[in-house]
N, C-alpha and C. Protein backbone atom coordinates (compact mmCIF):
# COMPACT_ATOMS: atom_id res chain seq x y z
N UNK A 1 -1.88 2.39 -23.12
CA UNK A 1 -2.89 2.35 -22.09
C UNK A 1 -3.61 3.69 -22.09
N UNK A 2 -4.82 4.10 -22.15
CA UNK A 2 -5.34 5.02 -21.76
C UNK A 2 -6.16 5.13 -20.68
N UNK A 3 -5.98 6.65 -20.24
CA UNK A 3 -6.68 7.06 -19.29
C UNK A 3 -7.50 6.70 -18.52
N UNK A 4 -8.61 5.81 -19.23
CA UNK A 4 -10.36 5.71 -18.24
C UNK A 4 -9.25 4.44 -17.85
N UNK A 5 -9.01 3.38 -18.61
CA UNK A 5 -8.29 1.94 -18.05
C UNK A 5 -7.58 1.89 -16.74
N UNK A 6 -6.38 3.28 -16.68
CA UNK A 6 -5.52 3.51 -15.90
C UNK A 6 -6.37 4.00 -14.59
N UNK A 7 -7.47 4.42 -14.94
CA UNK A 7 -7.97 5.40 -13.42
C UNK A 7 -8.59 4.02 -13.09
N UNK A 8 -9.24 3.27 -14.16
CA UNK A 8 -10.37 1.88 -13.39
C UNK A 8 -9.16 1.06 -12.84
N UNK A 9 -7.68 1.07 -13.15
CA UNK A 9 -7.20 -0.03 -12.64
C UNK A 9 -7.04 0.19 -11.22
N UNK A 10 -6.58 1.57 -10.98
CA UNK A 10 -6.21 2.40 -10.24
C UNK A 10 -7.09 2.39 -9.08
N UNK A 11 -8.36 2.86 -9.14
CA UNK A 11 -9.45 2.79 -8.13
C UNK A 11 -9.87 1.21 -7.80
N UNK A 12 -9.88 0.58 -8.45
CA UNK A 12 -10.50 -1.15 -8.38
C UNK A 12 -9.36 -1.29 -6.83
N UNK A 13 -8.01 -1.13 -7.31
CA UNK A 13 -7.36 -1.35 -6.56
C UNK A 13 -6.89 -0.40 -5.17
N UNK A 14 -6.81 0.28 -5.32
CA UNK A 14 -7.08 1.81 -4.33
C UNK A 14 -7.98 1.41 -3.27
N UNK A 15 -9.46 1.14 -4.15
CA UNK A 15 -10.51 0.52 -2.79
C UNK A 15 -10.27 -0.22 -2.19
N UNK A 16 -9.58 -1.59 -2.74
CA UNK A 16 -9.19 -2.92 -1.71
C UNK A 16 -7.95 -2.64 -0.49
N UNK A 17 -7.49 -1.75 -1.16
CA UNK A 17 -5.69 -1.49 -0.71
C UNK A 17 -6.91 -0.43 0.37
N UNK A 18 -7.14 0.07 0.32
CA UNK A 18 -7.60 1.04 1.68
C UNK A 18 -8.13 0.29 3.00
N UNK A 19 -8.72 -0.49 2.13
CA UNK A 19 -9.65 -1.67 3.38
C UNK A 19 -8.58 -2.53 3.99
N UNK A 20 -7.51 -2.91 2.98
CA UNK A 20 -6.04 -3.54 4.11
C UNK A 20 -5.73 -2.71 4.81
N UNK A 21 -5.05 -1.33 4.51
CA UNK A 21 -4.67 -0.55 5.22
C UNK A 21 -5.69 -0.40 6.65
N UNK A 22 -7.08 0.12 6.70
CA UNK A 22 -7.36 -0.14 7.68
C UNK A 22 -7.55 -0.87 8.58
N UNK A 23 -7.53 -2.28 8.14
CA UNK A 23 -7.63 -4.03 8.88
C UNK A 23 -5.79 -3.49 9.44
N UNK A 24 -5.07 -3.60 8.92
CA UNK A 24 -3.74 -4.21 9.08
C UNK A 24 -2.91 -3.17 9.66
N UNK A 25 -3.28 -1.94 9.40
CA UNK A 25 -2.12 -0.84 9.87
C UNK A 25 -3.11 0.49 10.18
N UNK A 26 -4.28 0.41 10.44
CA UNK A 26 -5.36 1.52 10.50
C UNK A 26 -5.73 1.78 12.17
N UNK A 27 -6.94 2.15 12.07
CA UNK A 27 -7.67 2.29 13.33
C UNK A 27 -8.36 1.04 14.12
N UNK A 28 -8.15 0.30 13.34
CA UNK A 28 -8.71 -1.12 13.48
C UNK A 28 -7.43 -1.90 14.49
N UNK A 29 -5.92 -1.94 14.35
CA UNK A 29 -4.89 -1.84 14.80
C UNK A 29 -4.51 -1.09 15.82
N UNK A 30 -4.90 0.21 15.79
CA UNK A 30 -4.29 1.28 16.54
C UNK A 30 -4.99 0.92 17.94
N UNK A 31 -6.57 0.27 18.08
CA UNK A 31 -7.27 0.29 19.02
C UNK A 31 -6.80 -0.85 19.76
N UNK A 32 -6.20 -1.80 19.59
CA UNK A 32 -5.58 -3.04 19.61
C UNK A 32 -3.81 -3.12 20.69
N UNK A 33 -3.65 -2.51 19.46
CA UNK A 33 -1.97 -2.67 19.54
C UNK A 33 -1.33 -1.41 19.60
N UNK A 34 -1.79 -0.48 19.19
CA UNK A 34 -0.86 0.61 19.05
C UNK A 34 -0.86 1.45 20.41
N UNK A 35 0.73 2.07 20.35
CA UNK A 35 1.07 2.99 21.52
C UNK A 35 0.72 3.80 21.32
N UNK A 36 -0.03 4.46 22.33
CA UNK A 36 -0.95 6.01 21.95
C UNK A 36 0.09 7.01 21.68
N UNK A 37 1.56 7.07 21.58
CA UNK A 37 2.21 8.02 21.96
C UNK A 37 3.02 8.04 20.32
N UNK A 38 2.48 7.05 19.40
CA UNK A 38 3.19 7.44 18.24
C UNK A 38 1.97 7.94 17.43
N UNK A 39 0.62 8.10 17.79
CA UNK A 39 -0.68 8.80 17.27
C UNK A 39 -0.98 9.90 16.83
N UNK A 40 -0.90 10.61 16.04
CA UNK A 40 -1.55 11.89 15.93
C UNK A 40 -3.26 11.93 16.21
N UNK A 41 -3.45 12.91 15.97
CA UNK A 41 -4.55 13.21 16.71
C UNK A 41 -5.91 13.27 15.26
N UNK A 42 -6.30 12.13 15.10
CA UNK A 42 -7.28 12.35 14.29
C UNK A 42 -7.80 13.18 13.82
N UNK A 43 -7.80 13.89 12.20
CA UNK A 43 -9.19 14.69 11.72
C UNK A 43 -9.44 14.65 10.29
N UNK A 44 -10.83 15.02 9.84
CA UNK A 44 -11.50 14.84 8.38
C UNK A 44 -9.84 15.03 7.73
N UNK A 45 -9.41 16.26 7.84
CA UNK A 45 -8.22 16.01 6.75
C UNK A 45 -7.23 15.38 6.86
N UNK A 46 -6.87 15.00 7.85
CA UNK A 46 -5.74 14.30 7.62
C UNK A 46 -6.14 12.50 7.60
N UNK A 47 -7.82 12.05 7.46
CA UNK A 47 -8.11 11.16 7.30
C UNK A 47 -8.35 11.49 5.45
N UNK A 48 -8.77 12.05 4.83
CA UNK A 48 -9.17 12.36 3.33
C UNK A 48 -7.59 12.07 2.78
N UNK A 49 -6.54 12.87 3.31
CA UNK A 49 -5.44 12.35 2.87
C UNK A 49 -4.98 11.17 3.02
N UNK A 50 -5.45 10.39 4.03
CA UNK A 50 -4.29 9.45 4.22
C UNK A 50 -5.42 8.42 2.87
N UNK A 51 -6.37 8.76 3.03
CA UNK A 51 -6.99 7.85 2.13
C UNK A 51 -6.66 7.99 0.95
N UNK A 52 -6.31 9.27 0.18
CA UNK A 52 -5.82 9.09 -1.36
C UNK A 52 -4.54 8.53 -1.44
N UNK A 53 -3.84 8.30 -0.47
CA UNK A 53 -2.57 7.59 -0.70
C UNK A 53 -2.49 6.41 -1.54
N UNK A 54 -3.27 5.45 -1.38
CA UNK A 54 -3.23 4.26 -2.17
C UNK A 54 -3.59 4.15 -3.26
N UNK A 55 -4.38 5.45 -3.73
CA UNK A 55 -4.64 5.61 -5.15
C UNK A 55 -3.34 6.30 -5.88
N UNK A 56 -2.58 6.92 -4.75
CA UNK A 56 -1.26 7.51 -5.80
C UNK A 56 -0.22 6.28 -5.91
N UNK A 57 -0.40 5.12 -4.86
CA UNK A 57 0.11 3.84 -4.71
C UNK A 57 -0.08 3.14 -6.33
N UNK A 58 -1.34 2.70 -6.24
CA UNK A 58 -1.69 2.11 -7.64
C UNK A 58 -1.42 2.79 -8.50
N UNK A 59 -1.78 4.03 -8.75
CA UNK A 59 -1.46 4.69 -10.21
C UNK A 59 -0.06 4.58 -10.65
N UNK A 60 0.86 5.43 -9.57
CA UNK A 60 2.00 4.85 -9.93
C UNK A 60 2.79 3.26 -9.87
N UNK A 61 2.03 2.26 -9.38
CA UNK A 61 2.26 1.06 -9.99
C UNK A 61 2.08 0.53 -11.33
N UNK A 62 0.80 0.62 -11.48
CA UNK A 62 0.06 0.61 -13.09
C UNK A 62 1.22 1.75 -13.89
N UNK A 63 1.66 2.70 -13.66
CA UNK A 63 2.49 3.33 -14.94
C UNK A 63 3.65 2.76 -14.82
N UNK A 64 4.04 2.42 -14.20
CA UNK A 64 5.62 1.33 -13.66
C UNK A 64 5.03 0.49 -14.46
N UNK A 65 4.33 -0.55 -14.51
CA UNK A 65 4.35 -1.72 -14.94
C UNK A 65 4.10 -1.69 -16.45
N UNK A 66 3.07 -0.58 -17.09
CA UNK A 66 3.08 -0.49 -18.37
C UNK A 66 4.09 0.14 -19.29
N UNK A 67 5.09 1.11 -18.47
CA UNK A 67 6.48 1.91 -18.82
C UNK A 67 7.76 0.73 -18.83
N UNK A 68 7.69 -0.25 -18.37
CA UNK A 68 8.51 -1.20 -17.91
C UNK A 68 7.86 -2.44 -19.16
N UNK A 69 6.55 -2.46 -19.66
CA UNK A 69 6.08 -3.87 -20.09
C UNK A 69 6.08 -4.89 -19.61
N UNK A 70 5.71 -4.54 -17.84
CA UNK A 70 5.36 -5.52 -17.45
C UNK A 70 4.08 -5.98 -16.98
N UNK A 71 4.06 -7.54 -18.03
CA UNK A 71 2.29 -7.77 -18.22
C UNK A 71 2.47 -9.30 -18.02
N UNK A 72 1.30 -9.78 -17.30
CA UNK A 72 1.10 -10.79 -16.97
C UNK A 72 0.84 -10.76 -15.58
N UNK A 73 0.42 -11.81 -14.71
CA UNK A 73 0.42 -12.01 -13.20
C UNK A 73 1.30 -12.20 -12.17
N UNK A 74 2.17 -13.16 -13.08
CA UNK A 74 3.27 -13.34 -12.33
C UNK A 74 4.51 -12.44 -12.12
N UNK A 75 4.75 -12.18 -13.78
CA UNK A 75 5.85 -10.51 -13.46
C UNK A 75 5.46 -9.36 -12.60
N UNK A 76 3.80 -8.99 -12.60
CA UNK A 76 3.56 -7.71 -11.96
C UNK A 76 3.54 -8.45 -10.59
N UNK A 77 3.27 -9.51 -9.73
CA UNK A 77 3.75 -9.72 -8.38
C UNK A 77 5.23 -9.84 -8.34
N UNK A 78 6.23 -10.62 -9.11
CA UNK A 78 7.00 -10.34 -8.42
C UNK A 78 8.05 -8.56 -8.81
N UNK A 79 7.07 -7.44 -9.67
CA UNK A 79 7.29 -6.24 -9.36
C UNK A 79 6.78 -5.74 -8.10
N UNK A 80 5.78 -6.31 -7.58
CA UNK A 80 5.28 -5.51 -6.42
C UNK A 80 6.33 -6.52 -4.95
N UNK A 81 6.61 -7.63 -5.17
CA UNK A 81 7.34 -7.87 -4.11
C UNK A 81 8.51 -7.02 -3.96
N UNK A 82 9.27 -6.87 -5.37
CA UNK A 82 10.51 -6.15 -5.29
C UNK A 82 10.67 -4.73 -4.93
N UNK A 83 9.15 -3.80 -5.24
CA UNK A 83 8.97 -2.54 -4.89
C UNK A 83 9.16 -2.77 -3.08
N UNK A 84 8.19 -3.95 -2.65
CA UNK A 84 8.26 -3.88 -1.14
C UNK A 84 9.00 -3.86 -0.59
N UNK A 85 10.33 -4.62 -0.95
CA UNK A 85 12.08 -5.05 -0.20
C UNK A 85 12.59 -3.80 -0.57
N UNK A 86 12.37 -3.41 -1.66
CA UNK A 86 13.11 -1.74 -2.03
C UNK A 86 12.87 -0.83 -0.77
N UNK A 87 11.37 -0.56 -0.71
CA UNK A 87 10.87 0.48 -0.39
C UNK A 87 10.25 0.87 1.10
N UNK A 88 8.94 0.21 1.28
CA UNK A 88 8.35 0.20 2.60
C UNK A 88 8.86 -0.64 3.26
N UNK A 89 9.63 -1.80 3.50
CA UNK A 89 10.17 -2.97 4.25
C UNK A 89 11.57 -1.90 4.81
N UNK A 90 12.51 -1.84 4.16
CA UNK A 90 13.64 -1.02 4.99
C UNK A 90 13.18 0.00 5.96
N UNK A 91 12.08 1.07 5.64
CA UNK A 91 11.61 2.31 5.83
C UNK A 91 10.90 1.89 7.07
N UNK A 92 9.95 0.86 6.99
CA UNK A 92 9.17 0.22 8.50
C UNK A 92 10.15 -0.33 9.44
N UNK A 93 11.41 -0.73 8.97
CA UNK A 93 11.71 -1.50 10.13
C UNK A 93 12.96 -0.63 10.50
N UNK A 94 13.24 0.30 9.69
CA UNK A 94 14.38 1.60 10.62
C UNK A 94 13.21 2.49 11.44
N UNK A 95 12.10 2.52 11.11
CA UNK A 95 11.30 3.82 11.95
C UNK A 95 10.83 2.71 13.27
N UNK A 96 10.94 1.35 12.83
CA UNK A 96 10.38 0.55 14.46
C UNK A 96 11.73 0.47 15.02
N UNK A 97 12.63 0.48 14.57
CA UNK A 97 14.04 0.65 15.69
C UNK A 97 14.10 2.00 16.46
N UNK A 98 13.85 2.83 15.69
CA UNK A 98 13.78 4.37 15.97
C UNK A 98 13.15 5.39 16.82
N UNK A 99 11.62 4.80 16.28
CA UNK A 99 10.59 5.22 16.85
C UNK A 99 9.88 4.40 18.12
N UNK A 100 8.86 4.86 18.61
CA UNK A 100 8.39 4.02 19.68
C UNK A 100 7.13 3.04 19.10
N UNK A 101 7.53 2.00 18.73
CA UNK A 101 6.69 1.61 17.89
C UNK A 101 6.53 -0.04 18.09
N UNK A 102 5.76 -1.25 18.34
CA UNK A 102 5.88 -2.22 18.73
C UNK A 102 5.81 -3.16 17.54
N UNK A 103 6.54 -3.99 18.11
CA UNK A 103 7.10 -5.35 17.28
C UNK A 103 5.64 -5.56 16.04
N UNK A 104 4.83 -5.81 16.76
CA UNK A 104 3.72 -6.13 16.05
C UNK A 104 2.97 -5.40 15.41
N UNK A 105 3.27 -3.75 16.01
CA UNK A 105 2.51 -3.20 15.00
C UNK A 105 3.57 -2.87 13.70
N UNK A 106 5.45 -2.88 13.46
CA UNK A 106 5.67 -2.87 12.51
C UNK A 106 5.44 -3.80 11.82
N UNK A 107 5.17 -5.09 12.48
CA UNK A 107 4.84 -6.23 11.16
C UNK A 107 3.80 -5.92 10.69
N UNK A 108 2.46 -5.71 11.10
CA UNK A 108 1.26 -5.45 10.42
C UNK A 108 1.72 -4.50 9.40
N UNK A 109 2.16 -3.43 9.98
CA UNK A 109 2.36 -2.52 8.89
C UNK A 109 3.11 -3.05 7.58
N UNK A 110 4.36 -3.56 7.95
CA UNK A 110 4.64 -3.87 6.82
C UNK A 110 4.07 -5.18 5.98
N UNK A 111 3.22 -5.93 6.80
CA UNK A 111 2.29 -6.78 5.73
C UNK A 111 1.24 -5.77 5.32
N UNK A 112 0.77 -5.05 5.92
CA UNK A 112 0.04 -3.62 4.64
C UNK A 112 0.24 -3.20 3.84
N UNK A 113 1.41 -3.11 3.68
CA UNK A 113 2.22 -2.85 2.69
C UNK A 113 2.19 -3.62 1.42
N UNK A 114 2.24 -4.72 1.66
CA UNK A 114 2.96 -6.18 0.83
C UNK A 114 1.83 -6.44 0.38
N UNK A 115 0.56 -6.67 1.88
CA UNK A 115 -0.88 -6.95 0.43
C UNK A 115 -1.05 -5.75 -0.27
N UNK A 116 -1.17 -4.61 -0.10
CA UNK A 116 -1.26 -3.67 -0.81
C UNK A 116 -0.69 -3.58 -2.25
N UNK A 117 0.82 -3.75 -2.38
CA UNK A 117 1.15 -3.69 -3.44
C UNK A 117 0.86 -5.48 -4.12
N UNK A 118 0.50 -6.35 -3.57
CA UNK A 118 0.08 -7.10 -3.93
C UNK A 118 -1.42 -7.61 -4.36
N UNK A 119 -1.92 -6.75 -4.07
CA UNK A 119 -3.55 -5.90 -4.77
C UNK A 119 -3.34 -5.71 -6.07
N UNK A 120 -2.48 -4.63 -5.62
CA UNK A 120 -2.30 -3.42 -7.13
C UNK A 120 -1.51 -4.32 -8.03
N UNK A 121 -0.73 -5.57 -7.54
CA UNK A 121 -0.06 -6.68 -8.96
C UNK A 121 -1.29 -6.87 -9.53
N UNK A 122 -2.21 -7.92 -8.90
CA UNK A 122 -2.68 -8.59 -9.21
C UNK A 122 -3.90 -7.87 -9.94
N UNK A 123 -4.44 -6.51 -9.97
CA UNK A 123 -5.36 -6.10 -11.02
C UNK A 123 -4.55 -5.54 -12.03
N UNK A 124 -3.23 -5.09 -11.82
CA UNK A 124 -2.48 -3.89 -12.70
C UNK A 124 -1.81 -5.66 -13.70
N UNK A 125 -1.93 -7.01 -13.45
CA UNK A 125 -1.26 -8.07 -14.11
C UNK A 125 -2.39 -8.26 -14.68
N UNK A 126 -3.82 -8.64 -14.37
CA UNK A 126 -4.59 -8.76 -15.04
C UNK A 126 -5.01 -7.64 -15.82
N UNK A 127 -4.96 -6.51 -16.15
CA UNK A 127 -5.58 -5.90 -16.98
C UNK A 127 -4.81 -4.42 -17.57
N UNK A 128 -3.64 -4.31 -17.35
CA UNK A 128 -2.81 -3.66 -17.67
C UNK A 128 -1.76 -3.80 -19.32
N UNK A 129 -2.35 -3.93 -20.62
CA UNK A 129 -1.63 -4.25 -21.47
C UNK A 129 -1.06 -3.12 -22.26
C-alpha cells in the first residue's frame, strides 16, 4: 500500500467518521442530552484536536487491516466490530458507571464509535489491497 492510497483512505473516512461523531456523541448531543457537569469548556484547540482523532482512528485501521491482510468487506467489518467489543465498548460503559454520565448519552457514544469504525471497514474493505 502506499502512502497517497493510505492518506485518501484515511481522510475519505476521517470526514464521515467526524460528522458521526458530531450527530451521535458531539455538540449536537451535548445540547440535548448531556449533563453539563461532565463538559469541558469549549475552545479552537481543544476542538482542532478532538477533530484529528478520527483520522488517527482510520489510519491506524487501514494499517491494521493491510498488516493483518485483511481485504475484502466483510473481513474488514467484522475487524472493526471486533476492535469495538475490544476497545471503546468496555471503556464507555466503565466511564458511564463511573462517571456522571447518562444512560443515553453512553449509548450514543458508543454507537459513535461502532459507525465510526464501521466507516473506516467499509472504505479501508473497499480499497485497501
Amino acid at each position: 500500500m502506499n502512502w497517497v492510497h493510505l492518506a485518501a483512505v484515511a481522510a475519505a473516512a476521517a470526514v464521515l467518521a467526524t460528522y458521526t461523531d458530531w450527530l451521535l456523541a458531539g455538540d449536537w448531543v451535548q445540547k440535548r442530552l448531556g449533563d453539563q457537569q461532565i463538559w469541558r469548556d469549549r475552545s479552537i484547540l481543544v476542538a482542532a484536536a478532538s477533530t484529528a482523532l478520527p483520522f488517527i482512528t482510520c489510519v491506524g485501521f487501514a494499517l491494521l487491516a493491510h498488516k493483518l491482510e485483511i481485504f475484502g468487506l466483510h473481513n474488514s467489518l467484522k475487524l472493526g466490530f471486533a476492535i469495538w467489543v475490544v476497545g471503546p465498548l468496555p471503556l464507555i460503559i466503565s466511564n458511564a458507571l463511573f462517571l456522571k454520565m447518562s444512560r443515553s448519552f453512553a449509548a450514543l457514544h458508543a454507537a459513535s464509535w461502532l459507525v465510526k469504525l464501521m466507516i473506516v471497514a467499509v472504505v479501508a474493505g473497499k480499497y485497501v489491497h
